[in-house]
C-alpha atoms as a PDB file:
ATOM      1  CA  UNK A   1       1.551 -11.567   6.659  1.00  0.00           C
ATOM      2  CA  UNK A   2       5.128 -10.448   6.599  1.00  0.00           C
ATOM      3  CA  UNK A   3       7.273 -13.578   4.945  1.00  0.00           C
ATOM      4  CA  UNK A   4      10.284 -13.188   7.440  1.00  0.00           C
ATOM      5  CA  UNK A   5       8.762 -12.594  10.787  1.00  0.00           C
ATOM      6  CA  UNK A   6       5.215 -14.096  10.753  1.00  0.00           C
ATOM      7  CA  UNK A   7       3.825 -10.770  11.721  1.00  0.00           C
ATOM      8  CA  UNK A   8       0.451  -9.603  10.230  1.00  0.00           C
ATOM      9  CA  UNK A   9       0.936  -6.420   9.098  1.00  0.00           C
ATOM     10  CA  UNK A  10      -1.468  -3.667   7.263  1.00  0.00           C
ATOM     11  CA  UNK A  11      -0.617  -2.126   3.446  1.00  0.00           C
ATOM     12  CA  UNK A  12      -1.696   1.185   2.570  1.00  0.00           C
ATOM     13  CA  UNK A  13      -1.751   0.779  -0.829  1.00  0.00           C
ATOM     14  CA  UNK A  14      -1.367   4.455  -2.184  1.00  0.00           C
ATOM     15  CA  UNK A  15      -1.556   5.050  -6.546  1.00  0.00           C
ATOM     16  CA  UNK A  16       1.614   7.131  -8.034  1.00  0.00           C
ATOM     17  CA  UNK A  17      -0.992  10.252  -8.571  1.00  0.00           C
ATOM     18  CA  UNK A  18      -1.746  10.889  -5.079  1.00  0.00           C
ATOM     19  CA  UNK A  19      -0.143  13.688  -2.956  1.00  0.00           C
ATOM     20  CA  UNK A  20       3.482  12.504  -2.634  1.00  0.00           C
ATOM     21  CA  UNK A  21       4.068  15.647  -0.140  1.00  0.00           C
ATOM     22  CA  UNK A  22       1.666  14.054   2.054  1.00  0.00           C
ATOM     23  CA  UNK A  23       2.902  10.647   1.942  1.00  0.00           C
ATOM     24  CA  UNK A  24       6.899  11.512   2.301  1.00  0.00           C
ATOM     25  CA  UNK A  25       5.577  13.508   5.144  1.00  0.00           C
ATOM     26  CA  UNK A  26       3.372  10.343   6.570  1.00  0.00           C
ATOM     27  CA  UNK A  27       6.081   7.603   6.429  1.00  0.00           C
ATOM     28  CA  UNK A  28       8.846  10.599   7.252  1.00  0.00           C
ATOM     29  CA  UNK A  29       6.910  10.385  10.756  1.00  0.00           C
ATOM     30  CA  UNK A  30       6.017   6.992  11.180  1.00  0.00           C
ATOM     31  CA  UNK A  31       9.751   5.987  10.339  1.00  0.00           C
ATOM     32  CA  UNK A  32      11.291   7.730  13.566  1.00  0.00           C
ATOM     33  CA  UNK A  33       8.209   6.843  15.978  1.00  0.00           C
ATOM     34  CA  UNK A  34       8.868   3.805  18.444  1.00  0.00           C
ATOM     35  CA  UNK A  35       5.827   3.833  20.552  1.00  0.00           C
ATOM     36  CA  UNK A  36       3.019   1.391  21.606  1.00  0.00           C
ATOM     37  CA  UNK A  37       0.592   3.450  21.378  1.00  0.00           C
ATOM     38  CA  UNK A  38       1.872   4.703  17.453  1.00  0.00           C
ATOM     39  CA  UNK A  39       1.152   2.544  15.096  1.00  0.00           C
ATOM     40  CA  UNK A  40       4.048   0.295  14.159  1.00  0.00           C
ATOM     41  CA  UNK A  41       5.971   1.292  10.891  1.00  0.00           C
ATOM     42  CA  UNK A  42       7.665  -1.719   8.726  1.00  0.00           C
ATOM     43  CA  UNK A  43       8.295  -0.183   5.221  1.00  0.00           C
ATOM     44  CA  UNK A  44       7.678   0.909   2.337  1.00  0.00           C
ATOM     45  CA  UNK A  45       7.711  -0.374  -0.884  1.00  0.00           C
ATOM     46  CA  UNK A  46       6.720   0.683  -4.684  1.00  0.00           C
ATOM     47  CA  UNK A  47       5.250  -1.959  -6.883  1.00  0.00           C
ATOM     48  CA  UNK A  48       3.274  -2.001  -9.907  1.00  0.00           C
ATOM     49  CA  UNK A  49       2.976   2.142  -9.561  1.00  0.00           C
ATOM     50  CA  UNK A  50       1.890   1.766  -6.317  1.00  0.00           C
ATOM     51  CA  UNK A  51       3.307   3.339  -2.754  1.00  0.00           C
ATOM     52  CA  UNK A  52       2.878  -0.002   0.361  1.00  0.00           C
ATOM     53  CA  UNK A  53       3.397   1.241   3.182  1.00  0.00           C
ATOM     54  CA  UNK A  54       3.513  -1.162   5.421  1.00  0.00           C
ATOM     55  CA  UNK A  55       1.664  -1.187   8.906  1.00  0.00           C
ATOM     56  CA  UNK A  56       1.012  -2.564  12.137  1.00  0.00           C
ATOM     57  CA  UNK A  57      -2.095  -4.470  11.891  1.00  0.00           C
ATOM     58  CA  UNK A  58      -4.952  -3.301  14.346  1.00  0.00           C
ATOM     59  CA  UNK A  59      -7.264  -5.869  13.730  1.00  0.00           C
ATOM     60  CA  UNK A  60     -10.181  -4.063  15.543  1.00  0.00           C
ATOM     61  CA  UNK A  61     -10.102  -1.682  13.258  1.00  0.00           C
ATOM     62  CA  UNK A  62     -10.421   2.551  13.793  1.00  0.00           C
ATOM     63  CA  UNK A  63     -12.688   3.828  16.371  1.00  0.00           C
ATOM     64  CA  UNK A  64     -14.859   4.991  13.885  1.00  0.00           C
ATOM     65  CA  UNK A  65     -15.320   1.755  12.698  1.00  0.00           C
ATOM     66  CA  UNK A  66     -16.331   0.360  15.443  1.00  0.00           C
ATOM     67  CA  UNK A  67     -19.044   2.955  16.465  1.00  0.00           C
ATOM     68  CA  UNK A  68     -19.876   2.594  12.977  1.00  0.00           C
ATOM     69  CA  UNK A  69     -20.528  -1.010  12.243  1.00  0.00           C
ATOM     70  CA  UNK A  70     -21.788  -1.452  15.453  1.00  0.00           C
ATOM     71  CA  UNK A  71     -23.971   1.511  15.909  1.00  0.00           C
ATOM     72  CA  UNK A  72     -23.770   2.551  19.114  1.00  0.00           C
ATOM     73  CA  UNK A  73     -21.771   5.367  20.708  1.00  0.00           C
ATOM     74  CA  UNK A  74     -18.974   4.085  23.358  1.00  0.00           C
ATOM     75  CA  UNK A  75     -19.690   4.210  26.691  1.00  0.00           C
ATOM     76  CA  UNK A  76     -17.805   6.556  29.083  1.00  0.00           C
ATOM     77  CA  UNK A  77     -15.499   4.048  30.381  1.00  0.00           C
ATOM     78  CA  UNK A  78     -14.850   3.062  26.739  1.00  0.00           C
ATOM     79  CA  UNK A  79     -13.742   6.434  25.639  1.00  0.00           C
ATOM     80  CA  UNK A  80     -11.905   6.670  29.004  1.00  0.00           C
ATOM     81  CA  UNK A  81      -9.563   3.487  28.103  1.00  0.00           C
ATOM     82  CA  UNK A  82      -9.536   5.385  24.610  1.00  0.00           C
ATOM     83  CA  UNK A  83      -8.419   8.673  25.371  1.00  0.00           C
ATOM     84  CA  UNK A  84      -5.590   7.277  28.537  1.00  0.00           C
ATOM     85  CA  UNK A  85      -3.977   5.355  25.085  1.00  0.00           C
ATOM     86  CA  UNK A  86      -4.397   8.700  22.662  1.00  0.00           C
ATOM     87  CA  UNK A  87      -3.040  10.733  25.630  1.00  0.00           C
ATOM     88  CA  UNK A  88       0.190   8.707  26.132  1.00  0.00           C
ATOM     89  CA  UNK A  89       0.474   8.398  22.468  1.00  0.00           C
ATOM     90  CA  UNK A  90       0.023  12.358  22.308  1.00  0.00           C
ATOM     91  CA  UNK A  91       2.855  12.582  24.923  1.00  0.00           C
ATOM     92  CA  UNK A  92       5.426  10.579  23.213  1.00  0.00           C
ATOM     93  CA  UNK A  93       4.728  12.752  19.958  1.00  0.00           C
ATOM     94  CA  UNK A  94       4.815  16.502  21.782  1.00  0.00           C
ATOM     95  CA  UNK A  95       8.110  15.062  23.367  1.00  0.00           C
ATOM     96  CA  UNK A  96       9.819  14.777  20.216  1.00  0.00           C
ATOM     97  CA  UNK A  97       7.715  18.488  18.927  1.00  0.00           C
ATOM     98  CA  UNK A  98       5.229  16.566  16.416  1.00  0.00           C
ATOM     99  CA  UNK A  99       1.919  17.507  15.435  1.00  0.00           C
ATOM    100  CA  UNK A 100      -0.496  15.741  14.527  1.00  0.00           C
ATOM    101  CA  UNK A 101      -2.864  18.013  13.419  1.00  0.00           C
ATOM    102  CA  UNK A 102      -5.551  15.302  12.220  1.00  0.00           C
ATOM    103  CA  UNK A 103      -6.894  13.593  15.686  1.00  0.00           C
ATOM    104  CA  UNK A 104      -9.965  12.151  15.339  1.00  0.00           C
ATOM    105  CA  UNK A 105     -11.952   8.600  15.140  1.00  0.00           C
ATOM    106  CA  UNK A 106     -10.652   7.291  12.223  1.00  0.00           C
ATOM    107  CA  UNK A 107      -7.205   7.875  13.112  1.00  0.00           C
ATOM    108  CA  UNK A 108      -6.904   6.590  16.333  1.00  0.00           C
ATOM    109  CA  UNK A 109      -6.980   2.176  15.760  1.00  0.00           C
ATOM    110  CA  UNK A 110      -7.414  -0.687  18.183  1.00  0.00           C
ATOM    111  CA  UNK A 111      -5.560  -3.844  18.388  1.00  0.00           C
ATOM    112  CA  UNK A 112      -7.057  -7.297  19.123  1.00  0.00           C
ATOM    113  CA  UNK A 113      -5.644  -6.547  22.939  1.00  0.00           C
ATOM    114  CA  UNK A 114      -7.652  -3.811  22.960  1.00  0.00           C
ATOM    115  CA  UNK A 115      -5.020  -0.746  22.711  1.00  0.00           C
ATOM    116  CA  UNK A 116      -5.808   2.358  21.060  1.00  0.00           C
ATOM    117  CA  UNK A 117      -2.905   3.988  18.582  1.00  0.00           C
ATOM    118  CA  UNK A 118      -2.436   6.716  16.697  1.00  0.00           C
ATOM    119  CA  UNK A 119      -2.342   6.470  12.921  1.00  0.00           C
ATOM    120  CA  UNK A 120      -2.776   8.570  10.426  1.00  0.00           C
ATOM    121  CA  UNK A 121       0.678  11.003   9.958  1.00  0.00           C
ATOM    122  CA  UNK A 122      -0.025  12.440   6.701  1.00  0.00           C
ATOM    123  CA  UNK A 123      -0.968  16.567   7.944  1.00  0.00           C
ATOM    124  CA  UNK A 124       1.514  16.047  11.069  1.00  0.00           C
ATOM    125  CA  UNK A 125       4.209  18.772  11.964  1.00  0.00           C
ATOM    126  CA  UNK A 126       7.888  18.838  13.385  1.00  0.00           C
ATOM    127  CA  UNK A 127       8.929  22.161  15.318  1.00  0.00           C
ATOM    128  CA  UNK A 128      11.898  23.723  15.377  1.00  0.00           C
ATOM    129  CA  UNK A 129      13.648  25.347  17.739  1.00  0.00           C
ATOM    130  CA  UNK A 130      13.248  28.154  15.059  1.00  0.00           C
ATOM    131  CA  UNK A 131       9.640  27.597  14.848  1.00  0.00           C
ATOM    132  CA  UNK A 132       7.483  26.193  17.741  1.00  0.00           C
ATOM    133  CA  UNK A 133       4.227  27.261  17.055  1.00  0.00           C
ATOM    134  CA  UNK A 134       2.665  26.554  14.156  1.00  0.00           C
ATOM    135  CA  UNK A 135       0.161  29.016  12.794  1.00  0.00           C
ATOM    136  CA  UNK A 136      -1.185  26.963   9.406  1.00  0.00           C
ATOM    137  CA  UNK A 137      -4.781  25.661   9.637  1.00  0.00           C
ATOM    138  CA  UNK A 138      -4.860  22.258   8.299  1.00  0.00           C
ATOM    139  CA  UNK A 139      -6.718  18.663   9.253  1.00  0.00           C
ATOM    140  CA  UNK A 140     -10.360  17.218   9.109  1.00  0.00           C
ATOM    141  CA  UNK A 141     -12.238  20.866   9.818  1.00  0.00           C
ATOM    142  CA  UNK A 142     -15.101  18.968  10.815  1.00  0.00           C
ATOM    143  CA  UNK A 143     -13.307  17.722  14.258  1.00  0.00           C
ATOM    144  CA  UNK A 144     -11.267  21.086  14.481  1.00  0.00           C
ATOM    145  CA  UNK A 145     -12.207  23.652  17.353  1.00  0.00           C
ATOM    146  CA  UNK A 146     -14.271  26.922  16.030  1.00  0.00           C
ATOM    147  CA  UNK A 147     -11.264  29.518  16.683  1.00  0.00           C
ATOM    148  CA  UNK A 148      -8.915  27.496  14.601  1.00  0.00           C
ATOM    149  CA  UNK A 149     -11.080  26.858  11.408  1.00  0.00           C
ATOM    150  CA  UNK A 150     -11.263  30.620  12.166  1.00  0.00           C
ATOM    151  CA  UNK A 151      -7.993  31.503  12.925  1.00  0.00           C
ATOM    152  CA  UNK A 152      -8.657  33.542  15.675  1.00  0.00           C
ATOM    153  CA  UNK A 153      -5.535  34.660  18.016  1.00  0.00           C
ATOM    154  CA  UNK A 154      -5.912  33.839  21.640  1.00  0.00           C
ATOM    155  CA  UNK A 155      -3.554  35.987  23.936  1.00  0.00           C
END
């Protein structure tokens, strides 16, 4: 719980040895994103040799999670209310030329009302003006279309 405002919030607790890059790049993201359906950033903070970034708390946890612990796949109308949330988050982020590059179950989290946001900023991408397209192949391959793990051009 955060002291001043009562708020629960979530720590990423990250050690000193982990890829910085990636974490700059993370709370670089989450720092300029004002969104309710992006997860909420508060802070960060080093203590003890360890990165907190501090969260919004989803207390339902990632959608992964819940298929997960509760073994059963959603139901259409489930990953309907799902995907509406992703896609408006997914607006607000292509609106301001960010990637996210890493979409998938575990990165997308539920709240306690039931809204799905996207977490998870670590591979994202700003364009330029100089550069909008982005031709590096990089994310979870495992949830990444066949022609981009290949890198095949489509005209």
């Amino acid at each position: 719980m955060h002291l001043r405002t009562g708020v629960n919030v979530a720590i990423k607790k990250v050690p000193a040895d982990s890829d910085m890059e990636a974490i700059v790049r993370e709370i670089t993201h989450m720092h300029k994103m004002e969104h309710e359906r992006v997860v909420k950033y508060y802070g960060s903070y080093w203590t003890e040799g360890t990165l907190w970034i501090v969260m919004e708390h989803c207390a339902v946890g990632s959608v992964n999670d819940i298929m997960s612990l509760c073994q059963v796949t959603l139901s259409e109308s489930q990953i309907g209310c799902i995907l509406r949330d992703v896609l408006i988050g997914l607006e607000y982020l292509h609106k301001r030329n960010v990637i996210h590059r890493d979409l998938k179950a575990a990165n997308i989290l539920v709240t306690s009302d039931g809204v799905a946001k996207l977490a998870d900023f670590g591979v994202s991408s700003q364009l330029t003006d100089e550069l909008m397209k982005r031709n590096t192949v990089i994310g979870t391959p495992f949830w990444m279309a066949p022609e981009v793990i290949q890198e095949v051009s489509i005209p």
